[in-house]
Protein backbone atom coordinates (compact mmCIF):
# COMPACT_ATOMS: atom_id res chain seq x y z
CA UNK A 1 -13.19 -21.08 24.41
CA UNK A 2 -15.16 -19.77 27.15
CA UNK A 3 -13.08 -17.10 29.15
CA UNK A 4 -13.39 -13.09 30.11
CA UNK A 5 -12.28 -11.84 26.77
CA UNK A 6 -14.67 -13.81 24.37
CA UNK A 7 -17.37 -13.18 26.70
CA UNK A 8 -16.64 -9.41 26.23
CA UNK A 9 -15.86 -9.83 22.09
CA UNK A 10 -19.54 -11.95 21.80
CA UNK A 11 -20.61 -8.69 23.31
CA UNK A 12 -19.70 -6.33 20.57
CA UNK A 13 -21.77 -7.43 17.55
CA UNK A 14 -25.07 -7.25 18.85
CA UNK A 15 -24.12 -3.75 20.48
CA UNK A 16 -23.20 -1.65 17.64
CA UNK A 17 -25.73 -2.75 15.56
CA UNK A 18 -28.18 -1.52 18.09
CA UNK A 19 -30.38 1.09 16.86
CA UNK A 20 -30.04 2.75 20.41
CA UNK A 21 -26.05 2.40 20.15
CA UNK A 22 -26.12 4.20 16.24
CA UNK A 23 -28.59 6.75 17.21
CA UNK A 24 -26.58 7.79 20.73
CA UNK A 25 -29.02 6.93 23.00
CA UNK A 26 -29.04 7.09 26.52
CA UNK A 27 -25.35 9.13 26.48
CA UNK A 28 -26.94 12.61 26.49
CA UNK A 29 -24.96 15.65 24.68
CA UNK A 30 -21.53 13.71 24.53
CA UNK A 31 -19.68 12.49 21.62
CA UNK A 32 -20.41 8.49 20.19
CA UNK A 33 -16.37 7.78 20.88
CA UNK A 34 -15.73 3.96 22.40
CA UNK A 35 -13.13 2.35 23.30
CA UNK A 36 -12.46 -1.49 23.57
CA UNK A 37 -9.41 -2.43 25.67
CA UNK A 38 -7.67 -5.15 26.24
CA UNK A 39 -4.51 -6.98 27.02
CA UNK A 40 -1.79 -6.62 24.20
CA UNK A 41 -0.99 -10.29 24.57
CA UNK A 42 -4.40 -10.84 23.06
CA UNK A 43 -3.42 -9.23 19.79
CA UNK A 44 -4.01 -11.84 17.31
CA UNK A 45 -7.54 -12.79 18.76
CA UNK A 46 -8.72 -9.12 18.30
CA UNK A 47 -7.56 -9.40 14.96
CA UNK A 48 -9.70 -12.26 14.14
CA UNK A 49 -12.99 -10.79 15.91
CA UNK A 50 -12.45 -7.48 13.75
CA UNK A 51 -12.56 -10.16 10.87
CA UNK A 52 -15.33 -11.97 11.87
CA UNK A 53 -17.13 -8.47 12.47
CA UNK A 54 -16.37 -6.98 8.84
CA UNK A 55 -18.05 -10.24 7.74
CA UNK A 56 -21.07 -10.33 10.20
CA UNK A 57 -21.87 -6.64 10.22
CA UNK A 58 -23.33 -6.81 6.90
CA UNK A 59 -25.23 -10.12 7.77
CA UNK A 60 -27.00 -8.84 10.92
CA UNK A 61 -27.79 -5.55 9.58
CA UNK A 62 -27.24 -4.96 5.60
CA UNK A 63 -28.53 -1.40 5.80
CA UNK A 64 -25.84 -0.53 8.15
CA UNK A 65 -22.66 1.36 5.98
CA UNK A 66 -19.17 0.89 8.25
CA UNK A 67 -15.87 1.60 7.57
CA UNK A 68 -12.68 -0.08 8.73
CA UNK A 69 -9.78 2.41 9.71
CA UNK A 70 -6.32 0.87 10.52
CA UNK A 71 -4.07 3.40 11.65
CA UNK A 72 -0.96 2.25 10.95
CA UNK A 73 -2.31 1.66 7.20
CA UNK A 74 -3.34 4.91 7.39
CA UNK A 75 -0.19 6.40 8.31
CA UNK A 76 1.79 4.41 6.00
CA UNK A 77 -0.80 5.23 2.81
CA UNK A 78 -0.22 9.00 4.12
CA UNK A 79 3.63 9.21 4.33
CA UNK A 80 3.81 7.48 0.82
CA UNK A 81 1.17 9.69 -0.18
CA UNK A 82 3.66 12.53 0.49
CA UNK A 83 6.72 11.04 -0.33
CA UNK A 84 7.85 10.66 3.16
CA UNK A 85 8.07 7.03 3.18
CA UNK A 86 11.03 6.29 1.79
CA UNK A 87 13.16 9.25 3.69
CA UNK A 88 11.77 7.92 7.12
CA UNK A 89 12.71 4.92 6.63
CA UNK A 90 16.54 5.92 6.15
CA UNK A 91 15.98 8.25 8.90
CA UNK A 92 14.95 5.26 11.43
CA UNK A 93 17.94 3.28 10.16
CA UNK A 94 20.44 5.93 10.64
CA UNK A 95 19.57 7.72 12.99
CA UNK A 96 17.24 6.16 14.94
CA UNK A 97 13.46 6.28 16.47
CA UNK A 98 13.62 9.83 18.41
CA UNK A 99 15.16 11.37 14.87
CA UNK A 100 12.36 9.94 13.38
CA UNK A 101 9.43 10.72 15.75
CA UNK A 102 11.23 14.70 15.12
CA UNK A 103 11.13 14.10 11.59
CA UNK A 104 7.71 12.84 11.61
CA UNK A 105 6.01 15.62 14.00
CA UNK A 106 4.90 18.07 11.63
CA UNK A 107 3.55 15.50 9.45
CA UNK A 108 1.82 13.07 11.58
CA UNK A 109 0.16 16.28 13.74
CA UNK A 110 -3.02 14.92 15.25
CA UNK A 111 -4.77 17.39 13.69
CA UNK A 112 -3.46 16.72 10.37
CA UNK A 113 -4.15 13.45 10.62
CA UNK A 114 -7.68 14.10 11.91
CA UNK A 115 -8.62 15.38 8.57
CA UNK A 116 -7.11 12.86 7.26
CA UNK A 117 -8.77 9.85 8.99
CA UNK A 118 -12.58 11.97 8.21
CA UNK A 119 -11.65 11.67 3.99
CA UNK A 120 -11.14 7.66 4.64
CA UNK A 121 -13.75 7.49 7.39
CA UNK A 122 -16.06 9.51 5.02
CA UNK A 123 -18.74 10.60 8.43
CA UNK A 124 -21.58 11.95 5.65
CA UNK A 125 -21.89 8.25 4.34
CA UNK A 126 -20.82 5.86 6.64
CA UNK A 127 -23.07 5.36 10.39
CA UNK A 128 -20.36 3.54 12.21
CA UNK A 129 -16.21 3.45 12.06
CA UNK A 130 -14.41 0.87 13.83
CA UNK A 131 -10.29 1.97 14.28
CA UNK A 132 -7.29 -0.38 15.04
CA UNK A 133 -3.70 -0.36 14.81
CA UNK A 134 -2.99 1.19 17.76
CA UNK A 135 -0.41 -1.44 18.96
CA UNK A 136 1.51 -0.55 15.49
CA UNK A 137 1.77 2.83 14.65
CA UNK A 138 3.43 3.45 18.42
CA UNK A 139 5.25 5.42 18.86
CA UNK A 140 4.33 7.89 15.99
CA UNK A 141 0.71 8.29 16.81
CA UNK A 142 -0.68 9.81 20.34
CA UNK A 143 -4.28 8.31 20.67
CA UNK A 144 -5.30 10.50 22.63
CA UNK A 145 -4.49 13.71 20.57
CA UNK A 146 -5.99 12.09 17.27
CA UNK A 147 -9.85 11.44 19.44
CA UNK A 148 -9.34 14.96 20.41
CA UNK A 149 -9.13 16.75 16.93
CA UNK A 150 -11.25 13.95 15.97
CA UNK A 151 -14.30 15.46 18.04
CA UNK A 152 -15.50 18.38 16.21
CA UNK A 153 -15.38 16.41 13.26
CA UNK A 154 -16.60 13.34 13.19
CA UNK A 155 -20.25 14.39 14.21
CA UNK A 156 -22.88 11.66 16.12
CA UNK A 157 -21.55 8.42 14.01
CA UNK A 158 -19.93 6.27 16.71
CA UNK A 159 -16.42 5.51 16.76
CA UNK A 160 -15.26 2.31 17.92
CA UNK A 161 -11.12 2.19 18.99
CA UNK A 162 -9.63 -1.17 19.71
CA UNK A 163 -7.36 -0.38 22.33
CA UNK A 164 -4.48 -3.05 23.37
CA UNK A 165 -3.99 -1.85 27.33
CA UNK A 166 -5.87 0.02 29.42
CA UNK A 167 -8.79 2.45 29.63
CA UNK A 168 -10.29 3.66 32.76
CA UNK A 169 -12.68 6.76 31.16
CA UNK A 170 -10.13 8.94 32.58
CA UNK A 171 -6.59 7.64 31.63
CA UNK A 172 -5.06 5.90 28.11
CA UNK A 173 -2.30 3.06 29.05
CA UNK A 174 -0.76 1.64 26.19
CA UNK A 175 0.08 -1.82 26.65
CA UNK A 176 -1.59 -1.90 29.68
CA UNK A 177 1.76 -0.09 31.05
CA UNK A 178 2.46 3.64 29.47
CA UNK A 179 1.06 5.85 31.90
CA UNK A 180 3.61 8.66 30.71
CA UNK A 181 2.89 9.39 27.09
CA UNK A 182 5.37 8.37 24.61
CA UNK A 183 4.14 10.01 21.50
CA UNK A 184 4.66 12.12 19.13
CA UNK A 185 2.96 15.55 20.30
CA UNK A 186 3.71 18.44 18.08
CA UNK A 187 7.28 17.65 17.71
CA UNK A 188 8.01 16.93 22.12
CA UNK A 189 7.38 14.37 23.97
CA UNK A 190 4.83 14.35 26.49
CA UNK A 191 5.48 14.06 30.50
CA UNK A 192 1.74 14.03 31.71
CA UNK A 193 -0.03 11.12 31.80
CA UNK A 194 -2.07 10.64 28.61
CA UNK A 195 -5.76 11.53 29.70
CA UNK A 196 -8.88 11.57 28.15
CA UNK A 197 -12.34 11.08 29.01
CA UNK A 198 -14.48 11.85 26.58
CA UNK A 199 -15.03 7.77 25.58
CA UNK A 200 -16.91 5.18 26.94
CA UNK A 201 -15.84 1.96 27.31
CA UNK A 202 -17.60 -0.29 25.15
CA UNK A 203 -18.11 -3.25 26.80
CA UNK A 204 -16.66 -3.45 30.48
């Protein structure tokens, strides 16, 4: 299949195992955050690529320790972690999705779940962290608000977010369409548009 997207997925192996890509060259004092976007009808084939790069990563470049983060696994592992599970569930049926983004606020605080993602992501072992899920844990999770708290934390190793919409190093669109954020932000929901800048894209 020969077409925009696999020309920009044939792209992404041979870039983050780049020694200049791991060691932050060439992108001065900022931080080593990337995003991939792309169309949310092209779910499943993003899927497969992360597959096929979790297989090939250790191939190309054995030396080179990565982790896998899957937010909505992440979330899920945290809320039964705490019990919450269960409860939310029954709060979603009753009640509803904006009883259980309320619910869910103090919990699922970016910066909560910041610290969170660094004990999985483990930054003093591994040198590169590829994140999806995006698509699933709406609307509990604002992606924007997690990169934020994630910034003084997660030092030089580069962060990789597969993104299913639209980034344009300025605004986040979720499904290629949100250009109000929907999420979860400290318990209200946001009415700006969901900025942030401080990624590159990683392949354009």
């Amino acid at each position: 299949m020969s077409d925009l997207l696999t020309d920009r997925l044939n792209k992404i192996l041979p870039r983050i195992i780049s020694d200049d890509f791991l060691s932050g060259s060439g992108i001065g004092n900022e931080i080593s955050f990337y995003i991939f976007d792309y169309s949310p009808e092209e779910e499943l084939r993003v899927r497969a690529h992360l597959r096929f790069l979790e297989d090939h990563i250790p191939k190309q470049k054995p030396e080179l320790r990565f982790t896998h983060i899957n937010l909505f696994d992440l979330v899920l592992d945290h809320l039964k972690q705490r019990k919450l599970l269960e409860k939310a569930l029954q709060i979603q049926r009753e009640k509803g999705d904006e009883a259980l983004k309320a619910a869910l606020a103090g919990p699922l605080h970016p910066e909560k779940l910041a610290s969170i993602f660094c004990e999985v992501a483990r930054p003093d072992q591994n040198k590169l962290v590829l994140v999806s899920g995006v698509g699933s844990v709406y609307p509990l999770l604002r992606t924007s608000g997690l990169l934020s708290n994630l910034q003084n934390v997660m030092g030089p190793i580069p962060l990789v977010l597969f993104y299913p919409g639209k980034y344009d190093q300025l605004t986040l669109r979720l499904f290629g369409k949100l250009s109000l954020s929907a999420h979860i932000d400290g318990g209200a929901k946001s009415k700006k548009p969901e900025h942030y800048y401080r990624a590159f894209r990683l392949v354009p």
